[in-house]
C-alpha atoms as a PDB file:
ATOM      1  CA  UNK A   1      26.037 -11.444 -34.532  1.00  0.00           C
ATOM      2  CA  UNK A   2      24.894 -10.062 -31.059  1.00  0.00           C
ATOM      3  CA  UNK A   3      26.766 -10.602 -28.128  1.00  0.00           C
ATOM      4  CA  UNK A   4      23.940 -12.370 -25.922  1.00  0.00           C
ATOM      5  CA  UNK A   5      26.201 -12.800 -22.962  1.00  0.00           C
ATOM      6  CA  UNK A   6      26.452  -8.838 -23.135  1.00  0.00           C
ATOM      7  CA  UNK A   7      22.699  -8.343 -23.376  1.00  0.00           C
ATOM      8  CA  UNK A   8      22.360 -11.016 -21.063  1.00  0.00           C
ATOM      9  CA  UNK A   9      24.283  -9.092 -18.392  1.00  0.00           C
ATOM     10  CA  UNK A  10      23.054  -5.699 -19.426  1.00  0.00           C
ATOM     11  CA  UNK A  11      19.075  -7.259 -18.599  1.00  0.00           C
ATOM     12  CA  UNK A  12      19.818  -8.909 -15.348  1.00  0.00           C
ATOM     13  CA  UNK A  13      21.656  -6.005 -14.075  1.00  0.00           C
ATOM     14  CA  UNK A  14      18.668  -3.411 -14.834  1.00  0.00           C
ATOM     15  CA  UNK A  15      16.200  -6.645 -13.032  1.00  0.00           C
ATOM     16  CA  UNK A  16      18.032  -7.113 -10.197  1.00  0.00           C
ATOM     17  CA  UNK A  17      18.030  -3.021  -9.713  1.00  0.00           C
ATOM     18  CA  UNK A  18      14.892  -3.079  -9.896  1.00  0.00           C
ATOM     19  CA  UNK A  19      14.017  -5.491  -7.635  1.00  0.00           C
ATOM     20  CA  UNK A  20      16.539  -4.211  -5.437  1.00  0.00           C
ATOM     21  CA  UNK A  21      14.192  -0.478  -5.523  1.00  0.00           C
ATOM     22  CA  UNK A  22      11.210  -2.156  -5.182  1.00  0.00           C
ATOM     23  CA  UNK A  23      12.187  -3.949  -1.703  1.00  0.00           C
ATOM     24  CA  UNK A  24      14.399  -0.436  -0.747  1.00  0.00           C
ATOM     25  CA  UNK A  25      10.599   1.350  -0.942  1.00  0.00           C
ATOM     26  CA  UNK A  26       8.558  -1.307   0.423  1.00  0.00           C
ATOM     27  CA  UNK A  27      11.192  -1.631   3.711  1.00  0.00           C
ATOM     28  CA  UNK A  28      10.297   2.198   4.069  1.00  0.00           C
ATOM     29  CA  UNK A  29       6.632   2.493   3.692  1.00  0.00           C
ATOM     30  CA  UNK A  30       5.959   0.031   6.146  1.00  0.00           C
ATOM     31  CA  UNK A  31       8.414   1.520   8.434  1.00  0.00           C
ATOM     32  CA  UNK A  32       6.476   5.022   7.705  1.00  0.00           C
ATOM     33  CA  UNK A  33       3.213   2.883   8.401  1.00  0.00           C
ATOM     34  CA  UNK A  34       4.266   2.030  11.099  1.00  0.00           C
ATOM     35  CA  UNK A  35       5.584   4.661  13.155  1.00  0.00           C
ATOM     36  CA  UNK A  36       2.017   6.198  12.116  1.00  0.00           C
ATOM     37  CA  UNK A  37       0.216   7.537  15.247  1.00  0.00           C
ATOM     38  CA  UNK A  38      -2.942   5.167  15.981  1.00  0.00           C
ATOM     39  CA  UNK A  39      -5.844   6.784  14.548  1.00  0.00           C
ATOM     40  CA  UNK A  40      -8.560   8.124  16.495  1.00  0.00           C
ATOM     41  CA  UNK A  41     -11.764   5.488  16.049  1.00  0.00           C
ATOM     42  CA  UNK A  42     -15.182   6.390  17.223  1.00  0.00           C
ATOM     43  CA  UNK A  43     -18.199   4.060  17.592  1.00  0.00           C
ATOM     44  CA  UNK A  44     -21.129   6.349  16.322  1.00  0.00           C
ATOM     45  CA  UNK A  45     -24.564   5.305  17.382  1.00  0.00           C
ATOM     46  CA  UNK A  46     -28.004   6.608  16.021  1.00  0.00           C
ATOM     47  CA  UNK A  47     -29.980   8.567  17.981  1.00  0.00           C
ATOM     48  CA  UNK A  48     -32.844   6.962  18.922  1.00  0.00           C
ATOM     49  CA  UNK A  49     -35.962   8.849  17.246  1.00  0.00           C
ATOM     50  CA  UNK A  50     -39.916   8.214  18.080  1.00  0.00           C
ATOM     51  CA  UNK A  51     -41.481   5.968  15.570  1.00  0.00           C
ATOM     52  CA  UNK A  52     -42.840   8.013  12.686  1.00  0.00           C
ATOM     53  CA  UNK A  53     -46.477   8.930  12.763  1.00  0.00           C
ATOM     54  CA  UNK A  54     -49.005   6.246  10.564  1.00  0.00           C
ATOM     55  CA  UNK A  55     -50.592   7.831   7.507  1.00  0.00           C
ATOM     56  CA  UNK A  56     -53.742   5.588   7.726  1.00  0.00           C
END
């Protein structure tokens, strides 16, 4: 018969690693994100252009 408390034990150990990871790399990407420099934003505008000649 298999020894559920043993499997048991074995699963929640590897989840709770896991989970443990997960949270390890999310504390340091948003730590990397941000000590990020600000990035350099630009408002672009058209240039303004005559109207186009009528074909008629």
């Amino acid at each position: 018969m298999p020894d559920y408390a043993k499997m048991y034990r074995k699963l929640f150990n590897a989840q709770s690693d896991a989970i443990a990871l997960l949270q390890q790399v999310q504390q340091e990407t948003e730590e990397m994100y941000i000590s990020a420099p600000e990035p350099d934003i630009r408002v672009l505008t058209p240039k303004e252009t005559e109207d186009p000649p009528a074909d008629e």
